[in-house]
PDB file of N, CA and C in Angstrom:
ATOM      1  N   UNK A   1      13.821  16.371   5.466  1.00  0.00           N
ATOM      2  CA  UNK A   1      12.912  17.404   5.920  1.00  0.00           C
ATOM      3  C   UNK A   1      11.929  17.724   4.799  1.00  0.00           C
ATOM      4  N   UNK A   2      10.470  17.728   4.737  1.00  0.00           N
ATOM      5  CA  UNK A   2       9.735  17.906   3.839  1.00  0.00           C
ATOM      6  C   UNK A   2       8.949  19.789   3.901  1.00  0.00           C
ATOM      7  N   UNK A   3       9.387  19.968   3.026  1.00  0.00           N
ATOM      8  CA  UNK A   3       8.660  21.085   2.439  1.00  0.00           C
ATOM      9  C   UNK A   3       7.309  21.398   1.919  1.00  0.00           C
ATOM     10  N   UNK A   4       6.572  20.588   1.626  1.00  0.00           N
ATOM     11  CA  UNK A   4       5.139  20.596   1.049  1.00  0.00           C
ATOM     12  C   UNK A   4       4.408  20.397   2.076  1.00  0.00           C
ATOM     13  N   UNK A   5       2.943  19.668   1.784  1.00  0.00           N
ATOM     14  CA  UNK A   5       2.003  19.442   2.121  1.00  0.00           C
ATOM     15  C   UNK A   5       2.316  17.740   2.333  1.00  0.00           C
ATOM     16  N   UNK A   6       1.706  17.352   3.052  1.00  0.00           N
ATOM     17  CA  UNK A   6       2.183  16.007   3.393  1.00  0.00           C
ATOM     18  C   UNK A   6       0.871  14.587   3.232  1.00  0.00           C
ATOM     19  N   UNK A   7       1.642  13.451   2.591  1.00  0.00           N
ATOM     20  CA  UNK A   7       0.692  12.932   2.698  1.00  0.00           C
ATOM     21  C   UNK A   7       0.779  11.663   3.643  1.00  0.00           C
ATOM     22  N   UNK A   8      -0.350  11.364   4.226  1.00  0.00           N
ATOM     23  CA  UNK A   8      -0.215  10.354   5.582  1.00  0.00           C
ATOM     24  C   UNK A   8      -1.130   9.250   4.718  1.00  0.00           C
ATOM     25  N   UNK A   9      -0.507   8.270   4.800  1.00  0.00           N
ATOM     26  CA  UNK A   9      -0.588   6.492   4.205  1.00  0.00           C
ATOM     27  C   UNK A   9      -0.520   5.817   5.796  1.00  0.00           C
ATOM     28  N   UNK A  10      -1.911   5.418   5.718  1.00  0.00           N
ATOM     29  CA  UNK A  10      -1.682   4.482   7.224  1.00  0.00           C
ATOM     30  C   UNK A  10      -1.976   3.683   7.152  1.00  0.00           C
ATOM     31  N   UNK A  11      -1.338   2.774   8.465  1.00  0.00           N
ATOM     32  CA  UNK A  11      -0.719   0.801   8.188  1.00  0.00           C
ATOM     33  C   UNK A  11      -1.244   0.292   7.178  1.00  0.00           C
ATOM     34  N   UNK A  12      -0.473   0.225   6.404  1.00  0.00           N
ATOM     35  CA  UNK A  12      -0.788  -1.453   5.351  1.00  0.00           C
ATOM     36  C   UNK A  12      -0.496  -2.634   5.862  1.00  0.00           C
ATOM     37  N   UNK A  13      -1.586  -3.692   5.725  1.00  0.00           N
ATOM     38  CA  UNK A  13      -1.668  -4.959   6.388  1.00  0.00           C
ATOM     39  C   UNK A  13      -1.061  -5.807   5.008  1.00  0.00           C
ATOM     40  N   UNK A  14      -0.575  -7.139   5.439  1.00  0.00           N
ATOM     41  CA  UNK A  14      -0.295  -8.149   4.488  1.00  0.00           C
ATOM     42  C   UNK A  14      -0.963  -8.978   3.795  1.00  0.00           C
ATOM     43  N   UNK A  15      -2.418  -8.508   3.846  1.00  0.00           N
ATOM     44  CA  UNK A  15      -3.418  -9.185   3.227  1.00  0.00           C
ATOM     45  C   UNK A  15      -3.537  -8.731   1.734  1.00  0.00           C
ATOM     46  N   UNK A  16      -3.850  -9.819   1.056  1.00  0.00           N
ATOM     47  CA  UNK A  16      -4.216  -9.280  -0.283  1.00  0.00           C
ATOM     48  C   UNK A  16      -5.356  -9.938  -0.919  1.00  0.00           C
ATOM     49  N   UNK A  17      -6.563  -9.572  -1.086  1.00  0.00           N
ATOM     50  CA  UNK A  17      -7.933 -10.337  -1.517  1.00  0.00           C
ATOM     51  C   UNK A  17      -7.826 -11.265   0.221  1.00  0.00           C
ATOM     52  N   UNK A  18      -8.151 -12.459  -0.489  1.00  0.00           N
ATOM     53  CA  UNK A  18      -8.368 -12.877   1.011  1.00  0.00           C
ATOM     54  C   UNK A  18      -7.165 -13.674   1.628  1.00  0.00           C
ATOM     55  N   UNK A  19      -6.351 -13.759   1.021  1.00  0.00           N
ATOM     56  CA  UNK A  19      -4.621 -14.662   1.372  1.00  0.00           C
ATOM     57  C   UNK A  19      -4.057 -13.843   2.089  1.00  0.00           C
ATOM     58  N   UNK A  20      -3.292 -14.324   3.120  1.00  0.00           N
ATOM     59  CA  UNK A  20      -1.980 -13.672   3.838  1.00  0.00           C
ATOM     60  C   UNK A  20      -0.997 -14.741   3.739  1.00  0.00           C
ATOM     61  N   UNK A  21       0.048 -14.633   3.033  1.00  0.00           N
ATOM     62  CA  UNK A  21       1.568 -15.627   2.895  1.00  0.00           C
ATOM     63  C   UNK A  21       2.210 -15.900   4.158  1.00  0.00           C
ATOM     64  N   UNK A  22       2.782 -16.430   4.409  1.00  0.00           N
ATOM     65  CA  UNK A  22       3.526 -17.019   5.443  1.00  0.00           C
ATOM     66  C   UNK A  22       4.595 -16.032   5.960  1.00  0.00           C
ATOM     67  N   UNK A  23       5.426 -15.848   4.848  1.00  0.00           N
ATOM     68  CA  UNK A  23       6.870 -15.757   4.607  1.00  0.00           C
ATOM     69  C   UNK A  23       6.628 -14.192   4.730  1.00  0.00           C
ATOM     70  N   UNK A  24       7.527 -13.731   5.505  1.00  0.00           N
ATOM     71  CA  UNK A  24       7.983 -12.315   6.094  1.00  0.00           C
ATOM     72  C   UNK A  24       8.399 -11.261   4.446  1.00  0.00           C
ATOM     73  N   UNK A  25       8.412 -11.935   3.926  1.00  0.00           N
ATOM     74  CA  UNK A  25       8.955 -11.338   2.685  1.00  0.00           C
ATOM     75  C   UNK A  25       7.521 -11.451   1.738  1.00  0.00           C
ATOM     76  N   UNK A  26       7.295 -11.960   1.493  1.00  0.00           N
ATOM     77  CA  UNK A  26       6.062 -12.086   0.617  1.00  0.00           C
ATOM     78  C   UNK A  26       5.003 -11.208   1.398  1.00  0.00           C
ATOM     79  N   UNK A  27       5.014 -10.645   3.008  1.00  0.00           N
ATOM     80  CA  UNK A  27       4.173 -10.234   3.414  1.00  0.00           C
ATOM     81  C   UNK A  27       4.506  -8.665   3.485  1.00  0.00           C
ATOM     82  N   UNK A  28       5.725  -8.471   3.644  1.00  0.00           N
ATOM     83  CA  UNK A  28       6.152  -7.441   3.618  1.00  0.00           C
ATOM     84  C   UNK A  28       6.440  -6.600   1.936  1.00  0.00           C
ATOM     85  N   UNK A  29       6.249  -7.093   0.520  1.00  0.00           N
ATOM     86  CA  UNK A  29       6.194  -7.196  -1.034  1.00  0.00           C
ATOM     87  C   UNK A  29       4.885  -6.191  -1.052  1.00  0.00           C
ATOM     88  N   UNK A  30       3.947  -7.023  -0.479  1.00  0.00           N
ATOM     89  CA  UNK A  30       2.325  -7.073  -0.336  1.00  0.00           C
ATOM     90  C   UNK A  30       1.989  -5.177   0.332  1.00  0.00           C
ATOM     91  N   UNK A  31       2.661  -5.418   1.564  1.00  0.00           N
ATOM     92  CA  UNK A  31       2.443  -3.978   1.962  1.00  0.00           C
ATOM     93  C   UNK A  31       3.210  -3.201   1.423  1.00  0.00           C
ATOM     94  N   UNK A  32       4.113  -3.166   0.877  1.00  0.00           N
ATOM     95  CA  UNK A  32       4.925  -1.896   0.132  1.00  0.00           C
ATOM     96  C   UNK A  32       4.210  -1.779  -1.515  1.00  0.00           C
ATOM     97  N   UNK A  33       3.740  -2.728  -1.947  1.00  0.00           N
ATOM     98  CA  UNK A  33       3.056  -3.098  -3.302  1.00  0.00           C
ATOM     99  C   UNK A  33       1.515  -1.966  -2.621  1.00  0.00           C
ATOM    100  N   UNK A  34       1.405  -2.020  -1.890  1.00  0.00           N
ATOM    101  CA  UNK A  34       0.207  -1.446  -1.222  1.00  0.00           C
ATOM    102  C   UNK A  34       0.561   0.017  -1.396  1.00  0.00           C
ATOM    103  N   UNK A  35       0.813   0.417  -0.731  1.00  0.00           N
ATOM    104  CA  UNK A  35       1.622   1.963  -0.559  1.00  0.00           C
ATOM    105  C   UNK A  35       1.890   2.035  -1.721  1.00  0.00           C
ATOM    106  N   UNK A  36       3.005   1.777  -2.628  1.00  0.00           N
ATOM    107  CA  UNK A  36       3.254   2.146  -3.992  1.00  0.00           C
ATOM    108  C   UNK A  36       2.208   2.641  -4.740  1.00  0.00           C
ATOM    109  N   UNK A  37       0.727   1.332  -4.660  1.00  0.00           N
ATOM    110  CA  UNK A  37      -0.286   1.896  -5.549  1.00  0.00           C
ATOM    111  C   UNK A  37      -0.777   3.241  -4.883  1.00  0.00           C
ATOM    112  N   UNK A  38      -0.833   3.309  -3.123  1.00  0.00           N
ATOM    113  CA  UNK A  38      -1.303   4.961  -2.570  1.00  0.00           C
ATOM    114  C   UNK A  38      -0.856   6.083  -3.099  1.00  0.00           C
ATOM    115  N   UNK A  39       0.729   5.723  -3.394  1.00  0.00           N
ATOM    116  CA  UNK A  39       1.667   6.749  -3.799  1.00  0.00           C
ATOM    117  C   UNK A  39       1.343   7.326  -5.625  1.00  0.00           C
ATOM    118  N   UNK A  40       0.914   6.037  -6.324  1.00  0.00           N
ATOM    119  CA  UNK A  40       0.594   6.511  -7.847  1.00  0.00           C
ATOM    120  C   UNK A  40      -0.889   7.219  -7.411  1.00  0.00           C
ATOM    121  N   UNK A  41      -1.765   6.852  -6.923  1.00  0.00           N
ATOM    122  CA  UNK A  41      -2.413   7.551  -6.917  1.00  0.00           C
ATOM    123  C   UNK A  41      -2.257   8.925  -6.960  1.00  0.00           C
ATOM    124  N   UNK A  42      -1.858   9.640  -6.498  1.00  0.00           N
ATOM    125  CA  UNK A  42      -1.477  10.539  -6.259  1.00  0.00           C
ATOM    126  C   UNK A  42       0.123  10.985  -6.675  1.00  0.00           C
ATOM    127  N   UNK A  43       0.187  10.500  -7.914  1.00  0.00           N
ATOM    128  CA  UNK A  43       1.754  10.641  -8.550  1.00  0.00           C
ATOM    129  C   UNK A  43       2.636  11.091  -8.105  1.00  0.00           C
ATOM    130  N   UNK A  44       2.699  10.294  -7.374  1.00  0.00           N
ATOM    131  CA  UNK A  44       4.097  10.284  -6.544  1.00  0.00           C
ATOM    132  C   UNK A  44       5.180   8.784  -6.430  1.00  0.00           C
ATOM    133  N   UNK A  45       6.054   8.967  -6.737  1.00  0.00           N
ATOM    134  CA  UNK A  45       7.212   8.025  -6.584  1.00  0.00           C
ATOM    135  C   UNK A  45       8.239   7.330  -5.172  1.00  0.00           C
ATOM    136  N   UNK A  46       8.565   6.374  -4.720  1.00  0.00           N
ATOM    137  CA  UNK A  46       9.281   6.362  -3.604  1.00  0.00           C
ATOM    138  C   UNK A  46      10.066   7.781  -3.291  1.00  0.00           C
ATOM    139  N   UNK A  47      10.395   8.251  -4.094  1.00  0.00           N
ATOM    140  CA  UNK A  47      11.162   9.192  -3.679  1.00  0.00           C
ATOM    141  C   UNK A  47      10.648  10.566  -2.592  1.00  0.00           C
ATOM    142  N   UNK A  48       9.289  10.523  -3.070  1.00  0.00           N
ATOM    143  CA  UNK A  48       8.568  11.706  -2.156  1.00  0.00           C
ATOM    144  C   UNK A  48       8.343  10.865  -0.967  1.00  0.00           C
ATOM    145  N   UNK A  49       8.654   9.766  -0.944  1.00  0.00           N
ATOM    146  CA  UNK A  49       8.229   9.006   0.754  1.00  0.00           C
ATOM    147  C   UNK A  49       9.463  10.331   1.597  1.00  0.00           C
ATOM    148  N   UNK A  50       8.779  10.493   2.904  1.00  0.00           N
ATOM    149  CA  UNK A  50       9.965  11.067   3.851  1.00  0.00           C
ATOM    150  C   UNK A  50      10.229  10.359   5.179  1.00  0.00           C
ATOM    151  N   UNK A  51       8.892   9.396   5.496  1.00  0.00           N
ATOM    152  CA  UNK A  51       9.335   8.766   6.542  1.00  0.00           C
ATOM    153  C   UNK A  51       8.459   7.573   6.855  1.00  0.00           C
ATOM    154  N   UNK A  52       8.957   6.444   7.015  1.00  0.00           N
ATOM    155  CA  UNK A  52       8.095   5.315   6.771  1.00  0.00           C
ATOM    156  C   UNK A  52       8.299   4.667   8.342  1.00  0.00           C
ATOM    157  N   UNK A  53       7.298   3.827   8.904  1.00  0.00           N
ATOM    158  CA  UNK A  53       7.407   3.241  10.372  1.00  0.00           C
ATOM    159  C   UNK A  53       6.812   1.772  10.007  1.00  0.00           C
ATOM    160  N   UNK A  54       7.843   1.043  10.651  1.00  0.00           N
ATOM    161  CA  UNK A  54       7.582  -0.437  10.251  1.00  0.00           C
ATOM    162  C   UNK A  54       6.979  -1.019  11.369  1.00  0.00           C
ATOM    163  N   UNK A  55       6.052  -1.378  11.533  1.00  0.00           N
ATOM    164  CA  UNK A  55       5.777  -2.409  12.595  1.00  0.00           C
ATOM    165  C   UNK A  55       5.845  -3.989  12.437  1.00  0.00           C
ATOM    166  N   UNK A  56       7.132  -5.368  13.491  1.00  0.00           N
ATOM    167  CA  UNK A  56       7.139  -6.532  12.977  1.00  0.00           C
ATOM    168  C   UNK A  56       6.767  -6.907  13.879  1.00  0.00           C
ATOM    169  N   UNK A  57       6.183  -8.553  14.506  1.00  0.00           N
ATOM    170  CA  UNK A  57       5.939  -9.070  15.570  1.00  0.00           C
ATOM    171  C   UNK A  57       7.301 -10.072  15.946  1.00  0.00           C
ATOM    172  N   UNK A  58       8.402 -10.028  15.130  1.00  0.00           N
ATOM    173  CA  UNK A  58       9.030 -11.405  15.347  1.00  0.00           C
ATOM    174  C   UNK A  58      10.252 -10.466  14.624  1.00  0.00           C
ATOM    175  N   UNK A  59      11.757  -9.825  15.820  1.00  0.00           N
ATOM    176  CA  UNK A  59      13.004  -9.385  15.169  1.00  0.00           C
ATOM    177  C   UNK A  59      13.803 -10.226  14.198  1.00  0.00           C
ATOM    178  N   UNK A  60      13.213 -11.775  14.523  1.00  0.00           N
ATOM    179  CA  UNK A  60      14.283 -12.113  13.530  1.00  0.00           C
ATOM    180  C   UNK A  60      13.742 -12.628  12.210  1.00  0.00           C
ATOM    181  N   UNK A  61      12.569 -12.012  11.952  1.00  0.00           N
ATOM    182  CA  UNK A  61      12.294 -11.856  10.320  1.00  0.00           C
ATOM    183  C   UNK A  61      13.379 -10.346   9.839  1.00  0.00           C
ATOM    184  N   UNK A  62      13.560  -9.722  10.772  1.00  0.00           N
ATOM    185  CA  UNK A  62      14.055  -8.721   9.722  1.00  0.00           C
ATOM    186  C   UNK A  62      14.805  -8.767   8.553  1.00  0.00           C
ATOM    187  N   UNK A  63      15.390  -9.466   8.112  1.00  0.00           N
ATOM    188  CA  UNK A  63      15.887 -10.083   6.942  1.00  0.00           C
ATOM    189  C   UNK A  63      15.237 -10.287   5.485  1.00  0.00           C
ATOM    190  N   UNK A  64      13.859 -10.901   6.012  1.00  0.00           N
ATOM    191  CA  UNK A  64      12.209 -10.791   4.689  1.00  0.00           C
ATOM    192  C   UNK A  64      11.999  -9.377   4.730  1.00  0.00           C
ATOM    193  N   UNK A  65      12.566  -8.496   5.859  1.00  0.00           N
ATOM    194  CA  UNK A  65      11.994  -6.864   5.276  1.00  0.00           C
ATOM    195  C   UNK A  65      12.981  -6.401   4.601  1.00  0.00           C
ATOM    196  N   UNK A  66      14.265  -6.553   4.492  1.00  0.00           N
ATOM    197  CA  UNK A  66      15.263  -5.719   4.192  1.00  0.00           C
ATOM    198  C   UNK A  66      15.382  -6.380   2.815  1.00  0.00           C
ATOM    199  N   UNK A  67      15.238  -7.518   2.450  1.00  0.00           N
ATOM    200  CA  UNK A  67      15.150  -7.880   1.383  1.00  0.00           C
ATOM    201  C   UNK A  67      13.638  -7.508   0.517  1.00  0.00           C
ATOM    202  N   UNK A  68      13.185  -7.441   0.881  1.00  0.00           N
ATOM    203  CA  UNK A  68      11.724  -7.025   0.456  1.00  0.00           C
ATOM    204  C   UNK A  68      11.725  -5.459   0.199  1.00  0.00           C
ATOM    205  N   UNK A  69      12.345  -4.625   0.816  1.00  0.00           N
ATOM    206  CA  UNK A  69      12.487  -3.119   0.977  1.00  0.00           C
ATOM    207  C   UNK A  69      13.690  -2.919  -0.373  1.00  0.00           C
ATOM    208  N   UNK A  70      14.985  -3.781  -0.301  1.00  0.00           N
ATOM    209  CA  UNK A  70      15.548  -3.585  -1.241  1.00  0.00           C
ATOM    210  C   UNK A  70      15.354  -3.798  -2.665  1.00  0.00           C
ATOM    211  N   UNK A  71      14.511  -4.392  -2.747  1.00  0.00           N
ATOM    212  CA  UNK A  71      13.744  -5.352  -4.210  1.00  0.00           C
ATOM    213  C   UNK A  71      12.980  -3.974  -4.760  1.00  0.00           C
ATOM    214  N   UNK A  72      12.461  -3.556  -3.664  1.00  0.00           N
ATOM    215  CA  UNK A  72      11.814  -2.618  -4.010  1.00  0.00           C
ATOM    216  C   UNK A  72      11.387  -1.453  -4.315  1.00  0.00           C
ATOM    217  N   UNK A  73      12.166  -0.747  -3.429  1.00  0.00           N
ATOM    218  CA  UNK A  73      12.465   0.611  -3.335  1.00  0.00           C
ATOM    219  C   UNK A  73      14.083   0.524  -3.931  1.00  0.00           C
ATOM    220  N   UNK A  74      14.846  -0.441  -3.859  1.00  0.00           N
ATOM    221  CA  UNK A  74      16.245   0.020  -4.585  1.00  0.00           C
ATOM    222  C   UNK A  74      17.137   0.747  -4.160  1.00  0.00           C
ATOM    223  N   UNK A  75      17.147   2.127  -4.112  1.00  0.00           N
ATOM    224  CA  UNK A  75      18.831   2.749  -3.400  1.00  0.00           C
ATOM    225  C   UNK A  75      17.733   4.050  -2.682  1.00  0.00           C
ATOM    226  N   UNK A  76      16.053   4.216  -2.668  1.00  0.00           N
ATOM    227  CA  UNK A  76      15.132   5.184  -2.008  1.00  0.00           C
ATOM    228  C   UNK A  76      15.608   4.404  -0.362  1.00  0.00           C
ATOM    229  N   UNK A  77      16.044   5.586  -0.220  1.00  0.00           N
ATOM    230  CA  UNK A  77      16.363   5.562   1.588  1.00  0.00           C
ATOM    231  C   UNK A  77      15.379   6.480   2.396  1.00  0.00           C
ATOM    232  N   UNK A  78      14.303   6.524   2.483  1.00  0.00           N
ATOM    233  CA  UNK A  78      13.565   7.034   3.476  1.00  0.00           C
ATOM    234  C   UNK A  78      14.206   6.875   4.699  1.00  0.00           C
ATOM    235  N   UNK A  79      13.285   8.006   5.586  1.00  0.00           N
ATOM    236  CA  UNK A  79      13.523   8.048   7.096  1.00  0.00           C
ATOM    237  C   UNK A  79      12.985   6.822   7.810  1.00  0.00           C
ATOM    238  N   UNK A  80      13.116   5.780   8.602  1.00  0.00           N
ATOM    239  CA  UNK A  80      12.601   5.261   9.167  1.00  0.00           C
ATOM    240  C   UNK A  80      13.043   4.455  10.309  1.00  0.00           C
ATOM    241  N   UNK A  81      11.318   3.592  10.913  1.00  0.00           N
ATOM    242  CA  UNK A  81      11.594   3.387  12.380  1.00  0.00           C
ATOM    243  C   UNK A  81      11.190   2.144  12.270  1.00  0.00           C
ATOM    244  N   UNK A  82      11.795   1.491  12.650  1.00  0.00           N
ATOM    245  CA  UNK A  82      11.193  -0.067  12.752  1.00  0.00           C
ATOM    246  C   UNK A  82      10.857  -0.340  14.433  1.00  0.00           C
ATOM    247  N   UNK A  83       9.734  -1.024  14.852  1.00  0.00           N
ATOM    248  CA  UNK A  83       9.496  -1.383  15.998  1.00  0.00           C
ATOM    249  C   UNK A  83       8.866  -2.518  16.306  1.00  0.00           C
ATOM    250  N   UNK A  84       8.873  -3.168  17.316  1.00  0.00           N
ATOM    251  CA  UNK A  84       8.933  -4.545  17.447  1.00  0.00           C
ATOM    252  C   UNK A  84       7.920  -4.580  17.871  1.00  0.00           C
ATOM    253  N   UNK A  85       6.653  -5.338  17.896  1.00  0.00           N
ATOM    254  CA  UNK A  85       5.240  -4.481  18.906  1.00  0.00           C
ATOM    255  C   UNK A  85       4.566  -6.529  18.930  1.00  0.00           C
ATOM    256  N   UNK A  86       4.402  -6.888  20.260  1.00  0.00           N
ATOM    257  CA  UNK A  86       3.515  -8.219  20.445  1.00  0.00           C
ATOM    258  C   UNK A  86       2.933  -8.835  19.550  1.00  0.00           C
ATOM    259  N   UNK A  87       2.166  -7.832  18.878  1.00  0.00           N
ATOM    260  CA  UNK A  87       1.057  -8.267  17.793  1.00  0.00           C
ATOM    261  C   UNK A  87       0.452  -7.210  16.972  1.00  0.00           C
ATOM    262  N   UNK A  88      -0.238  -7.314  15.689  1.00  0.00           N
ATOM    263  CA  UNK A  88      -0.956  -6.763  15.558  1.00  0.00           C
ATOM    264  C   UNK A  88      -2.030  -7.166  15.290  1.00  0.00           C
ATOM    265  N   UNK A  89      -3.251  -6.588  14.445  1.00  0.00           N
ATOM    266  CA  UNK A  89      -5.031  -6.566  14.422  1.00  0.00           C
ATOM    267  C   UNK A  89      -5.192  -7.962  14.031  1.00  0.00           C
ATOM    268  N   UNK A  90      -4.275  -8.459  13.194  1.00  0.00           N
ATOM    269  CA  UNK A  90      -5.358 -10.229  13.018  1.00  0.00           C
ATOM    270  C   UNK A  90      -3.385 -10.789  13.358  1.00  0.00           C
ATOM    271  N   UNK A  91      -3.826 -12.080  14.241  1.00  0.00           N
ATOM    272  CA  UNK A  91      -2.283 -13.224  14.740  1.00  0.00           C
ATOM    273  C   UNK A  91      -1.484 -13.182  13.024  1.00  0.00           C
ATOM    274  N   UNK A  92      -2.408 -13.489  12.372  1.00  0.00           N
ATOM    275  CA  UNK A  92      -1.385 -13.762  10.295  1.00  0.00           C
ATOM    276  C   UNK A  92      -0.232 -12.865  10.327  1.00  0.00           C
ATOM    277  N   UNK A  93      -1.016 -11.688  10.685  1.00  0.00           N
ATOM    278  CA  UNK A  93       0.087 -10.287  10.260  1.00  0.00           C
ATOM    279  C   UNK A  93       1.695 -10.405  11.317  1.00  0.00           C
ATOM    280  N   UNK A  94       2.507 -10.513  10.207  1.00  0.00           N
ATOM    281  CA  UNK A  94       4.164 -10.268  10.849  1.00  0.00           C
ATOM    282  C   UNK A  94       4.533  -9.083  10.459  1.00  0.00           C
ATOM    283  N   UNK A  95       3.427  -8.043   9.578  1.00  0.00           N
ATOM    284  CA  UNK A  95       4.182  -6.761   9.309  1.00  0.00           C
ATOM    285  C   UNK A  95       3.051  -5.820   8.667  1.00  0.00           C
ATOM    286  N   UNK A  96       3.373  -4.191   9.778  1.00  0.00           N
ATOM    287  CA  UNK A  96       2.580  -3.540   8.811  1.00  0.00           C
ATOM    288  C   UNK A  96       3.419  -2.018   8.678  1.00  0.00           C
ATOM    289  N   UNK A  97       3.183  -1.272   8.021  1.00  0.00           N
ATOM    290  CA  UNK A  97       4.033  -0.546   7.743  1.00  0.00           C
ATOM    291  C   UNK A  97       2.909   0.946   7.072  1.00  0.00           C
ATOM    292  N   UNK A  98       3.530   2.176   7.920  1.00  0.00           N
ATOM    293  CA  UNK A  98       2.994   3.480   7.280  1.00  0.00           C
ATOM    294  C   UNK A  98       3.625   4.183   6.851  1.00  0.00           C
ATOM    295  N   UNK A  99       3.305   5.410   5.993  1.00  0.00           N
ATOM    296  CA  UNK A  99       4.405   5.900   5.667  1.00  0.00           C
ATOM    297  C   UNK A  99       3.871   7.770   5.433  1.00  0.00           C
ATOM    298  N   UNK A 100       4.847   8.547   5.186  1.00  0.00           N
ATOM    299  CA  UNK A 100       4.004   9.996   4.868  1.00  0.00           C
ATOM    300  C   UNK A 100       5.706  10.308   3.896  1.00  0.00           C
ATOM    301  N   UNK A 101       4.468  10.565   2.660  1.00  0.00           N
ATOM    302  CA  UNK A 101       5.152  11.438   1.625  1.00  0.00           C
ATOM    303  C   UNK A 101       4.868  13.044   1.220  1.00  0.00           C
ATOM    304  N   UNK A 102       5.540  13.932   0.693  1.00  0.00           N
ATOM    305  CA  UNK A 102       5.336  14.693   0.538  1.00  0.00           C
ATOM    306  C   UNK A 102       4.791  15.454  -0.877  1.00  0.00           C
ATOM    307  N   UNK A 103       3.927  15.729  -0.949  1.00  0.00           N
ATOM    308  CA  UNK A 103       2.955  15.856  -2.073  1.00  0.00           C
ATOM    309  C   UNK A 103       3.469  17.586  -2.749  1.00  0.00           C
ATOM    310  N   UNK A 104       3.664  17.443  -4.019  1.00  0.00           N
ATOM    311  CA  UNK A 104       4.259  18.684  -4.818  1.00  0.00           C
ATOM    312  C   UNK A 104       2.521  19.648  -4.361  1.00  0.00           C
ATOM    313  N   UNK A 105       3.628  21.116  -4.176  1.00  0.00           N
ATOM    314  CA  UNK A 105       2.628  22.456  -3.782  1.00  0.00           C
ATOM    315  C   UNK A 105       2.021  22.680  -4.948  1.00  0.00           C
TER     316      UNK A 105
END
């Protein structure tokens, strides 16, 4: 449950410069590497994340996210929703992911 002022981080895509990787894991690195830098911006750490929503096109990558999530975030357990959705904005993307942290008063 967040107490502050909140901050809303919306979808990060798996693009980086002009490459998108193949591999569910390298794409999913990319968008949390994404967010992380949103989050320093604004000095904040995984830990102020409160609730993150995953969007994948394909359930049985979930495995490149959970490994990718654990690499990364470590033992930060946010709230979250994973959902399975046709597609998203360009066919490359297997994952995008938002998140809202809570920003010190």
């Amino acid at each position: 449950m967040t107490q502050g002022p909140i901050l809303y981080i919306s979808g990060q895509t798996p693009q980086q410069d002009t490459e998108i990787p193949v591999a569910m894991y390298a794409q999913t690195t990319i968008v949390l590497n994404k967010i992380e830098a949103i989050l320093n911006q604004h000095d904040l750490k995984w830990s102020a994340v409160a609730k993150m929503t995953v969007f994948i096109t394909d359930a049985a990558d979930l495995g490149g996210v959970r490994d990718a999530f654990t690499a990364i975030l470590g033992e930060e357990k946010p709230a979250m929703s994973l959902v399975v959705v046709s597609g998203l904005i360009d066919p490359s993307y297997k994952v995008e992911i938002e998140a809202q942290a809570e920003l010190p008063r």
